[in-house]
Every structure is written in structure tokens, then in C-alpha cells.
N, C-alpha and C. Protein backbone atom coordinates (compact mmCIF):
# COMPACT_ATOMS: atom_id res chain seq x y z
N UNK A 1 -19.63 -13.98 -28.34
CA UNK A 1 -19.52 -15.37 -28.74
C UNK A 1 -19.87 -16.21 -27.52
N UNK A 2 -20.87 -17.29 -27.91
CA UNK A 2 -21.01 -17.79 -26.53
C UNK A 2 -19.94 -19.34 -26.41
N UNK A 3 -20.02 -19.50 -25.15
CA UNK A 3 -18.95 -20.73 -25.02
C UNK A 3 -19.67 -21.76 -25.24
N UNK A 4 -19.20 -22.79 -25.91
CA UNK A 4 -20.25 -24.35 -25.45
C UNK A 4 -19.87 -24.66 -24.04
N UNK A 5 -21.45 -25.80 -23.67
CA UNK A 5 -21.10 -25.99 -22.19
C UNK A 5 -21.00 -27.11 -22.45
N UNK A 6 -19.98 -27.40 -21.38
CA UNK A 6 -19.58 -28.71 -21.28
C UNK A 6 -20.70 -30.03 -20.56
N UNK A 7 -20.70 -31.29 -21.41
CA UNK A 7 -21.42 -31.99 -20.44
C UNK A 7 -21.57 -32.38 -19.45
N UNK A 8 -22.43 -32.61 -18.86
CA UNK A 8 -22.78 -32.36 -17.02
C UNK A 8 -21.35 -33.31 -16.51
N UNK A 9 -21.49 -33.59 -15.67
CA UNK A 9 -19.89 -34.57 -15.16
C UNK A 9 -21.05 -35.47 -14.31
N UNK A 10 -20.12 -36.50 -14.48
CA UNK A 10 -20.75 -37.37 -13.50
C UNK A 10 -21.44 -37.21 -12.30
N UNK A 11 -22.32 -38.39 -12.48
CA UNK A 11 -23.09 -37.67 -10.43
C UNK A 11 -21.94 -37.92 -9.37
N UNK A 12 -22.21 -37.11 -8.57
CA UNK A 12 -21.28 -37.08 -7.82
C UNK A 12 -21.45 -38.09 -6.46
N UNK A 13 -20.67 -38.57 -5.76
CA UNK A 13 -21.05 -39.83 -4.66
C UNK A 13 -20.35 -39.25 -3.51
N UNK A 14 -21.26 -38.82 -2.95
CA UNK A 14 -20.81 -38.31 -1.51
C UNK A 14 -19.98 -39.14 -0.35
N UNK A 15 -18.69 -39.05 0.32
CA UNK A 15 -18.08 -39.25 0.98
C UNK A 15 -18.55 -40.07 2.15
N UNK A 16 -17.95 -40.91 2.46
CA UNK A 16 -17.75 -41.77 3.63
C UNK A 16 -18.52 -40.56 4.72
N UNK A 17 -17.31 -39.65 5.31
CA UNK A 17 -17.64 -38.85 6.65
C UNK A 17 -18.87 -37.84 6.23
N UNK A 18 -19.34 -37.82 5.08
CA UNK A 18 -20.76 -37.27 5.00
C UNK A 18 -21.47 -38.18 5.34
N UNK A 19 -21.58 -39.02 4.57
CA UNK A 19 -22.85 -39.94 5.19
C UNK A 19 -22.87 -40.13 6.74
N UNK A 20 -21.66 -40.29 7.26
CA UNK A 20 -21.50 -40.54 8.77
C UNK A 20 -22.41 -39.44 9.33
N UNK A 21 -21.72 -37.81 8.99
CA UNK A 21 -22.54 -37.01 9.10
C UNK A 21 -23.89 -36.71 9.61
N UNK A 22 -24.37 -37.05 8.37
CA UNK A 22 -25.99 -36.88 7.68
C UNK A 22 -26.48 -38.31 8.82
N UNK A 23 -26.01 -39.72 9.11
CA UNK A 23 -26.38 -40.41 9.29
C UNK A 23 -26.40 -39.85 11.36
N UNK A 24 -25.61 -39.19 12.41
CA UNK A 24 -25.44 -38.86 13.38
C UNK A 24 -26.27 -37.90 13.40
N UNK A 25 -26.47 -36.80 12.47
CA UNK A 25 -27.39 -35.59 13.00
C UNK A 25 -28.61 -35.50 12.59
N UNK A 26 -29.64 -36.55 12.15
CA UNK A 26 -30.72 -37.19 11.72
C UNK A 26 -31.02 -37.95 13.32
N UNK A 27 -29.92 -39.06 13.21
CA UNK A 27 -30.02 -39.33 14.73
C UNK A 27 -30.07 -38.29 16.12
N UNK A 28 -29.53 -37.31 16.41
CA UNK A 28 -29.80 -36.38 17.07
C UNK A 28 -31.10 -35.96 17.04
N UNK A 29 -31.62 -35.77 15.82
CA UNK A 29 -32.96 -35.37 15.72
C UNK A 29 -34.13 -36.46 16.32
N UNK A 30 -33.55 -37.38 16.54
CA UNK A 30 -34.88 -38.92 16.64
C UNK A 30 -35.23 -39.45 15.41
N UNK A 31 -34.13 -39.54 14.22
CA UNK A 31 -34.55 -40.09 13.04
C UNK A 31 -33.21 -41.27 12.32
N UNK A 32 -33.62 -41.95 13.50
CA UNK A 32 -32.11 -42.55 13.10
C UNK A 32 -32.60 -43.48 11.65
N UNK A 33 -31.24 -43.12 10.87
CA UNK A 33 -31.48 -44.14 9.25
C UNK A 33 -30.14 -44.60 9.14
N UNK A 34 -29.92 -46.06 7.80
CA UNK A 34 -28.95 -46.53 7.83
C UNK A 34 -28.16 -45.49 6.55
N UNK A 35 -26.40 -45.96 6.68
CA UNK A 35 -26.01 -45.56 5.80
C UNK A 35 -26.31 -45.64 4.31
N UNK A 36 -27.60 -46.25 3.81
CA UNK A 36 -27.61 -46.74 2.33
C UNK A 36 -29.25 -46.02 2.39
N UNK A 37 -29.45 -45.32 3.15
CA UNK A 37 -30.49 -44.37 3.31
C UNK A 37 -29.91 -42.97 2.74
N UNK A 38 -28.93 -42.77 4.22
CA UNK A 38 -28.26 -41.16 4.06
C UNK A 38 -27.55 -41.02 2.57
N UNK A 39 -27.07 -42.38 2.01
CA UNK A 39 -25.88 -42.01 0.73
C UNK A 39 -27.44 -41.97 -0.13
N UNK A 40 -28.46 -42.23 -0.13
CA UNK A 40 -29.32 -41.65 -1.23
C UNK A 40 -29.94 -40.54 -1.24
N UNK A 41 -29.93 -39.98 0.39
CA UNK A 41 -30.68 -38.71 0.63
C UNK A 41 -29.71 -37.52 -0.33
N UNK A 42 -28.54 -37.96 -0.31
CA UNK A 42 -26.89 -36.90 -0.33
C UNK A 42 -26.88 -37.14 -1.89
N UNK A 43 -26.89 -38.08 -2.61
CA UNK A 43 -27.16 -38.39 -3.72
C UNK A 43 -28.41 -37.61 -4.24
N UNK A 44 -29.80 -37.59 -4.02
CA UNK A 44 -30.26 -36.75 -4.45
C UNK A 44 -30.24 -35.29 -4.28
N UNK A 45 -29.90 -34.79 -2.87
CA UNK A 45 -29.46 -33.43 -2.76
C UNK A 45 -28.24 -32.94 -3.78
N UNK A 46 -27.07 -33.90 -3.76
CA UNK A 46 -26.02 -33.41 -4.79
C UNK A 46 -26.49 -33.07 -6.23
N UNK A 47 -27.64 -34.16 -6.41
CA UNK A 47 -27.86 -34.13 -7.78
C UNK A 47 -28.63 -32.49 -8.38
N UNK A 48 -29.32 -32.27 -7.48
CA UNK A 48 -30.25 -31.22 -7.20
C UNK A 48 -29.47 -29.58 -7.48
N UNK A 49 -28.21 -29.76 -6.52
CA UNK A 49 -27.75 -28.51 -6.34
C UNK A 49 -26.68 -28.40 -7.41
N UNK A 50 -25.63 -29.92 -7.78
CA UNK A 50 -24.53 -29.82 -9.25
C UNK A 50 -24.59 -28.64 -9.85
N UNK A 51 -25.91 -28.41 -10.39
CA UNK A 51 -25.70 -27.07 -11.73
C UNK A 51 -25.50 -26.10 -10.98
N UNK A 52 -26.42 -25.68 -10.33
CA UNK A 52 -25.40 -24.48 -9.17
C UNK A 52 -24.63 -24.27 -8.79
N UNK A 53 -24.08 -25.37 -8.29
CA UNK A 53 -22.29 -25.22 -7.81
C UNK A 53 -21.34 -25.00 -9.10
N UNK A 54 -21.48 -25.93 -10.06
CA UNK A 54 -21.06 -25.69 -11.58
C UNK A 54 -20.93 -24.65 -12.13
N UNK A 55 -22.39 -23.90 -12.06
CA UNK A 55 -22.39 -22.57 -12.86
C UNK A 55 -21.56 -21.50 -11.86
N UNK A 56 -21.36 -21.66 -10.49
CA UNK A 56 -20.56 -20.59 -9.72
C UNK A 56 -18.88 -21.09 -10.62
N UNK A 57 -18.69 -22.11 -10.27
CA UNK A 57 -17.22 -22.40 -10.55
C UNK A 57 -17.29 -22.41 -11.70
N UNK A 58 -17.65 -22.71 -12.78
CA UNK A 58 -17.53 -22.32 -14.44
C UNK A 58 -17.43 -20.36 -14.67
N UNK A 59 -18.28 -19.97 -13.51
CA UNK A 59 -18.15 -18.60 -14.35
C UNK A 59 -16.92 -17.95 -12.99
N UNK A 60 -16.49 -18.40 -11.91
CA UNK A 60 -15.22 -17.67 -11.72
C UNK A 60 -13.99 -17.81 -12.19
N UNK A 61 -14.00 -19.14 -13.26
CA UNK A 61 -12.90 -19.84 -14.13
C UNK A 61 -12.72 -19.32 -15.02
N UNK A 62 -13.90 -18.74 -15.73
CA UNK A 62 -14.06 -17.88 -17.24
C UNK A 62 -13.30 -16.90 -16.93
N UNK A 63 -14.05 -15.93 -15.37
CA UNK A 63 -13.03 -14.81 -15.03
C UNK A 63 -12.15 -14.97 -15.02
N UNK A 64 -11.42 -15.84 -14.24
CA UNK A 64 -10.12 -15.74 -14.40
C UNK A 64 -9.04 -16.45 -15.74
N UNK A 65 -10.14 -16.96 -16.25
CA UNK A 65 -9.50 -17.14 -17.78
C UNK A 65 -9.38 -15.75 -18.52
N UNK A 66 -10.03 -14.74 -18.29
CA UNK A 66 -10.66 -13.81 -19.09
C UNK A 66 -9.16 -13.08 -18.85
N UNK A 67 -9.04 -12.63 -17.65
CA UNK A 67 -8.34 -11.51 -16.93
C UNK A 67 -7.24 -11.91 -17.36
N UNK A 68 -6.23 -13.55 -17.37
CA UNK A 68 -5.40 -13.80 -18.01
C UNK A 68 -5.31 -13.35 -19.52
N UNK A 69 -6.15 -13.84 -20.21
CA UNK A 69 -5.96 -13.28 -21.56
C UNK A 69 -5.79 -11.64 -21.45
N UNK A 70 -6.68 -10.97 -20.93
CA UNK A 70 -6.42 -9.75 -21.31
C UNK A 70 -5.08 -9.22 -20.53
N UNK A 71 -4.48 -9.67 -19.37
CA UNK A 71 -3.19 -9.93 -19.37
C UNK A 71 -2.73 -9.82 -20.63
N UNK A 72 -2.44 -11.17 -20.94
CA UNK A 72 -1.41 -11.95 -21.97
C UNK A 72 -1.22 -10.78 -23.08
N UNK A 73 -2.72 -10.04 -23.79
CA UNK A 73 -2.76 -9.01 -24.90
C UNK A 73 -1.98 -8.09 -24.63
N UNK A 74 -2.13 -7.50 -23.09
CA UNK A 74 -1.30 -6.08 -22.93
C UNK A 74 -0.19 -6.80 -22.95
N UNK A 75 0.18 -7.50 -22.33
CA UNK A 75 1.94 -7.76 -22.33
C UNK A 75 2.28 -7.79 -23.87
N UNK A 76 1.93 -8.67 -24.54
CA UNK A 76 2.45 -8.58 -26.39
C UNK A 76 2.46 -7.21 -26.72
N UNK A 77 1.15 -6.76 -26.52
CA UNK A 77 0.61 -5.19 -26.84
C UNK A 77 2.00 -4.60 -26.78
N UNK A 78 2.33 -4.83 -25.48
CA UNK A 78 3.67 -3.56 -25.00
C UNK A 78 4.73 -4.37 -25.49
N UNK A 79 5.28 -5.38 -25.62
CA UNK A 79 6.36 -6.05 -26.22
C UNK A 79 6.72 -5.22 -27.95
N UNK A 80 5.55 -5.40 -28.05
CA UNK A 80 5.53 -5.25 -30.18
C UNK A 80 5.63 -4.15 -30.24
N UNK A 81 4.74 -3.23 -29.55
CA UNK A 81 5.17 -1.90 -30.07
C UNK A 81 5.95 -0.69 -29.34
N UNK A 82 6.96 -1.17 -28.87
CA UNK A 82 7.92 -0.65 -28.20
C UNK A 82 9.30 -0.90 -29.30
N UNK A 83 9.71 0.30 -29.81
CA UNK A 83 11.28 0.41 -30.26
C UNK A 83 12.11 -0.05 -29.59
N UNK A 84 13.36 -0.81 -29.93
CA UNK A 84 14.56 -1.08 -29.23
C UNK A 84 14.77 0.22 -28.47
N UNK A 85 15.57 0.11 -27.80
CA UNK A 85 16.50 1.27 -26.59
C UNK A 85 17.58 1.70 -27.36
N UNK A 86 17.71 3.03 -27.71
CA UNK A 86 18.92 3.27 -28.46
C UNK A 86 20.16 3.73 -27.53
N UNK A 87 21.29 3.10 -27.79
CA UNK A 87 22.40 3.19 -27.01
C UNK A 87 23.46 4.41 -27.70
N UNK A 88 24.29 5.18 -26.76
CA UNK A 88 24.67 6.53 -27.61
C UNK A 88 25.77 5.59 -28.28
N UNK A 89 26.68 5.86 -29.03
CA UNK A 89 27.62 5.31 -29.57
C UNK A 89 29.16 5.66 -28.95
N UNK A 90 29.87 4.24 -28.65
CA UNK A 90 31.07 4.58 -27.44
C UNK A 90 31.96 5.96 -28.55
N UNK A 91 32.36 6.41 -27.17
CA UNK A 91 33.51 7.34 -28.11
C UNK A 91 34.89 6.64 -28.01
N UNK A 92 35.18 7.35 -29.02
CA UNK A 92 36.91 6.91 -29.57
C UNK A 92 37.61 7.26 -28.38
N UNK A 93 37.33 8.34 -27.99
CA UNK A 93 38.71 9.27 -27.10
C UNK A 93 38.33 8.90 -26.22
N UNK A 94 38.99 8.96 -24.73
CA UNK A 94 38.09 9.41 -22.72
C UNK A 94 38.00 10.53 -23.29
N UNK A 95 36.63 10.68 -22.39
CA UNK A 95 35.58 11.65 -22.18
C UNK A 95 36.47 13.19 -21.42
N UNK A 96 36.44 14.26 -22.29
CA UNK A 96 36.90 15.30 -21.82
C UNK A 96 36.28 15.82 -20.42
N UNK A 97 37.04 16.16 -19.75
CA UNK A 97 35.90 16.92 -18.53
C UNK A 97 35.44 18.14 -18.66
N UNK A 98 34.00 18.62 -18.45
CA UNK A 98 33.55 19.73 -18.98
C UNK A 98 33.84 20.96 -17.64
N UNK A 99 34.55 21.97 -18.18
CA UNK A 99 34.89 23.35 -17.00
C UNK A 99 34.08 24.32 -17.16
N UNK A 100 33.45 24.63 -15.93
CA UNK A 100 32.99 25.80 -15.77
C UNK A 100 33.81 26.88 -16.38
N UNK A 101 33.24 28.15 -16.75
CA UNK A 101 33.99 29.57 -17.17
C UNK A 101 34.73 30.29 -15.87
N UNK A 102 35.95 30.60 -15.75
CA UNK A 102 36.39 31.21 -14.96
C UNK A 102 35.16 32.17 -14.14
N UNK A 103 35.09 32.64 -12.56
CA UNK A 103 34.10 33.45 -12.53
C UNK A 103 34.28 34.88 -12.80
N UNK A 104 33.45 35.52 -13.10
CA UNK A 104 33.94 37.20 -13.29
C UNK A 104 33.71 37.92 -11.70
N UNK A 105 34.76 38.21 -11.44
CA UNK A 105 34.41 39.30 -10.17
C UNK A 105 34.35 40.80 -10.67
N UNK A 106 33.03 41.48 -9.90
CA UNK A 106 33.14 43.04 -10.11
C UNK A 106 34.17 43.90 -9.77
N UNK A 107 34.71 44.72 -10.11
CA UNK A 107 35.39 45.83 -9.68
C UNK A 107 34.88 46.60 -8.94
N UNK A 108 35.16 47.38 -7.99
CA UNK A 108 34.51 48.44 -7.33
C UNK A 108 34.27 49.64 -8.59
N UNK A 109 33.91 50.60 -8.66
CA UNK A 109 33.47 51.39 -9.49
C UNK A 109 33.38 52.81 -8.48
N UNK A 110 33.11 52.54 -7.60
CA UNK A 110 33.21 53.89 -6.60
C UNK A 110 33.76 53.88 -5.89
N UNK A 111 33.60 54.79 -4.34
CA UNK A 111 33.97 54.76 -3.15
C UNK A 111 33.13 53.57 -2.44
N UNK A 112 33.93 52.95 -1.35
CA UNK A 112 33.14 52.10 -0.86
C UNK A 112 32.10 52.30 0.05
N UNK A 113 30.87 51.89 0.58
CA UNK A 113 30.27 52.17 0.97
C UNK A 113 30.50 52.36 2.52
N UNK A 114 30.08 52.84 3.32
CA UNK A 114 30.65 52.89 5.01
C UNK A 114 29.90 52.07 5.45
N UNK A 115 30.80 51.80 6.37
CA UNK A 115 29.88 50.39 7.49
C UNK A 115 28.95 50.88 8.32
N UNK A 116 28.22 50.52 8.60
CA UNK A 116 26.98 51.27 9.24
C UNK A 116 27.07 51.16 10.55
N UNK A 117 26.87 52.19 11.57
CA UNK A 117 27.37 52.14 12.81
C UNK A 117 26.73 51.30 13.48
N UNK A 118 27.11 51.20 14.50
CA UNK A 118 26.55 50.13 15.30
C UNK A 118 26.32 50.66 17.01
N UNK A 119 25.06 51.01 17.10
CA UNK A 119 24.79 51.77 18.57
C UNK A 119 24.58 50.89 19.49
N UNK A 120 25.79 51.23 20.46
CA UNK A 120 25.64 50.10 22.16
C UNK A 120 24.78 50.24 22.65
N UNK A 121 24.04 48.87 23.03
CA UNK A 121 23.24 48.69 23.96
C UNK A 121 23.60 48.98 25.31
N UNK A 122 22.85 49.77 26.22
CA UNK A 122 22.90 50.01 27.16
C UNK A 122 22.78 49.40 28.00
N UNK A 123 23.55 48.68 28.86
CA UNK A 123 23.49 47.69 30.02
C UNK A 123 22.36 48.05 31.19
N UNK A 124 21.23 47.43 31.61
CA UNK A 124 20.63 47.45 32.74
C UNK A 124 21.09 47.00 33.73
N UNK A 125 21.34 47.83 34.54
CA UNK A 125 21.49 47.15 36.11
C UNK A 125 20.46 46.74 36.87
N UNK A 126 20.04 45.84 37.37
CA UNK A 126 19.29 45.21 38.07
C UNK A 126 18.87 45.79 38.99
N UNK A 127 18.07 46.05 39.47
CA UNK A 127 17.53 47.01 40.71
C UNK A 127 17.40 45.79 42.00
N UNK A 128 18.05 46.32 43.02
CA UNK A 128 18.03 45.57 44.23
C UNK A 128 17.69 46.28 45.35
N UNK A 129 17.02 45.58 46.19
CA UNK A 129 16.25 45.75 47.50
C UNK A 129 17.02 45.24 48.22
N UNK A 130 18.31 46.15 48.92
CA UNK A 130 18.96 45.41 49.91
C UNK A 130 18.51 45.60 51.12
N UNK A 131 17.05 45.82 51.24
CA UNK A 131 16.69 45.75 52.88
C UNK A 131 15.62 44.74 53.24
N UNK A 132 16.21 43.65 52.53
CA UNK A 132 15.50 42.32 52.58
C UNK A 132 16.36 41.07 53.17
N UNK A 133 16.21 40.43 53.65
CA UNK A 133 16.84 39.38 54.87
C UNK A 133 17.34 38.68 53.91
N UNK A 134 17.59 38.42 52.95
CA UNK A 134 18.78 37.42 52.22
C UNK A 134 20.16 38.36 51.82
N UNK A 135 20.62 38.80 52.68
CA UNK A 135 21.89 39.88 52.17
C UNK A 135 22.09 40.31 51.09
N UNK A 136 21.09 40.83 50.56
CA UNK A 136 21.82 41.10 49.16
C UNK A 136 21.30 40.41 47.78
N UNK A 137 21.13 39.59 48.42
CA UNK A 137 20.50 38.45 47.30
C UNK A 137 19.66 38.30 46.47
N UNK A 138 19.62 38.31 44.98
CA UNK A 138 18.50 38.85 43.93
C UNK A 138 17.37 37.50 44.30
N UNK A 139 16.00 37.77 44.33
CA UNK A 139 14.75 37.20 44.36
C UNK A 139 14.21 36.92 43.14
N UNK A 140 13.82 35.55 42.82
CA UNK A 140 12.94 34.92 41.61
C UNK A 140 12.02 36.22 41.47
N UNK A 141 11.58 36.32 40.00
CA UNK A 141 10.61 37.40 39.63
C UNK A 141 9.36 36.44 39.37
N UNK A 142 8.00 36.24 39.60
CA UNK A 142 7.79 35.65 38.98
C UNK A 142 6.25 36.71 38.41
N UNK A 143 6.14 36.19 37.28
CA UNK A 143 5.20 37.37 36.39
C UNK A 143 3.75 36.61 36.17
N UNK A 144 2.92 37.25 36.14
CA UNK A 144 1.53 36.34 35.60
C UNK A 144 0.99 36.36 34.28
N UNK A 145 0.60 35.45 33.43
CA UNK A 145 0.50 35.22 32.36
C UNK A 145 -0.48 36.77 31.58
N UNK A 146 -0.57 37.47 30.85
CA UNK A 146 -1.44 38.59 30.20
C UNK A 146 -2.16 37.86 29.51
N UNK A 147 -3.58 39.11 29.44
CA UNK A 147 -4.66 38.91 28.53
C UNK A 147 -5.40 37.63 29.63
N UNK A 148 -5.71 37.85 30.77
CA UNK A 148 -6.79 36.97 31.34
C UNK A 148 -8.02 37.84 31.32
């Protein structure tokens, strides 16, 4: 469906600090003109470019007209066809508390099994070099990294 377009809008009359504008950087150039020059130069440029600027802002308005509506559909959409929430129905009594079943423990059925021994570790004694000038005294080990 196409939209009607709306009629053009008035010409538009460019601003005081435009013309000032248009009227200073003309002058910069070496073209100095009066203000009833620049408000016709701006006047016909506006007139020129209107539908362009129009047709940008008419069609990001549509979008966002658009996107609202199709908004607006899903929301009803989901309103209408959604069932009420069914609520359980209160009970008469307080609520019993629900118990686990007692647990069942096994019986033994045989002999019990034996504990499995447990073999001592054998203590290392440290091997010492007592014919080294710190009396006695165990020395940092230090090892070098493997696999170079």
C-alpha cells in the first residue's frame, strides 16, 4: 500500500547566523555581498535540496513508525493469546511435612573382612660427611634440572 505524500511544506527561510555565515565566508573568499544577496543565495540552495532532506526524514519516520507498530502487534499478539496463570487451589488443612523412609542398613551376612595390613615405611637416614668443616652440619643439595 503506498502512503500519500504529504504537501511540500513551506519554503524554508534561512536563519539570521546563516546568512551572517554565508555573508563572512564569501567575504574571505574576496566576494563580499550584502545580506539580501546571501538570504537569496540560501533560499535558493534550500529550495533545491528540501526534497532530499524530506525524503531522508520521511523515510526514517516511516521506520520508526513501522518498528513501533510491529511492536505494538507482538505485544497484543502475546497479551491475547496467552491463558490466565492457573493458581493451585489453597488447602483446607497446613501442609503435612513430607518424610523420607526410614533408611535400611545391611546386615553383615558373613565374616568380616580383615583390614589390610599396612607395611612400615622404612626411615632413611641421611648420609653425612662429617669430615667437612661445618661440624657436622647437613649441606643444601642442590640438583640440576633433567632431560637437557
Amino acid at each position: 500500500m503506498a502512503e500519500p505524500t504529504p504537501p511540500a511544506l513551506a519554503a524554508p527561510e534561512p536563519d539570521l547566523d546563516t546568512v551572517e555565515l554565508l555573508c563572512e565566508r564569501l567575504g574571505e573568499l574576496g566576494l563580499p555581498i550584502g545580506p539580501d544577496t546571501a538570504r537569496d543565495i540560501l533560499r535558493a540552495v534550500l529550495a533545491a535540496e528540501a526534497p532530499r532532506m524530506e525524503a531522508h526524514v520521511r523515510e526514517a519516520l516511516l521506520t520508526s513508525l513501522d518498528t513501533i507498530r510491529v511492536a505494538a502487534q507482538a505485544a497484543v499478539g502475546t497479551l491475547t493469546s496467552t491463558t490466565p496463570v492457573q493458581t493451585r487451589p489453597r488447602a483446607e488443612s497446613p501442609p503435612k511435612p513430607v518424610l523420607d523412609p526410614a533408611p535400611r542398613r545391611a546386615t553383615p551376612v558373613g565374616t568380616p573382612r580383615p583390614a589390610p595390613s599396612r607395611r612400615p615405611t622404612p626411615k632413611q637416614t641421611p648420609k653425612v660427611d662429617l669430615g667437612d668443616d661445618l661440624g657436622g652440619e647437613l649441606r643444601p643439595v642442590f640438583r640440576r634440572p633433567r632431560g637437557r
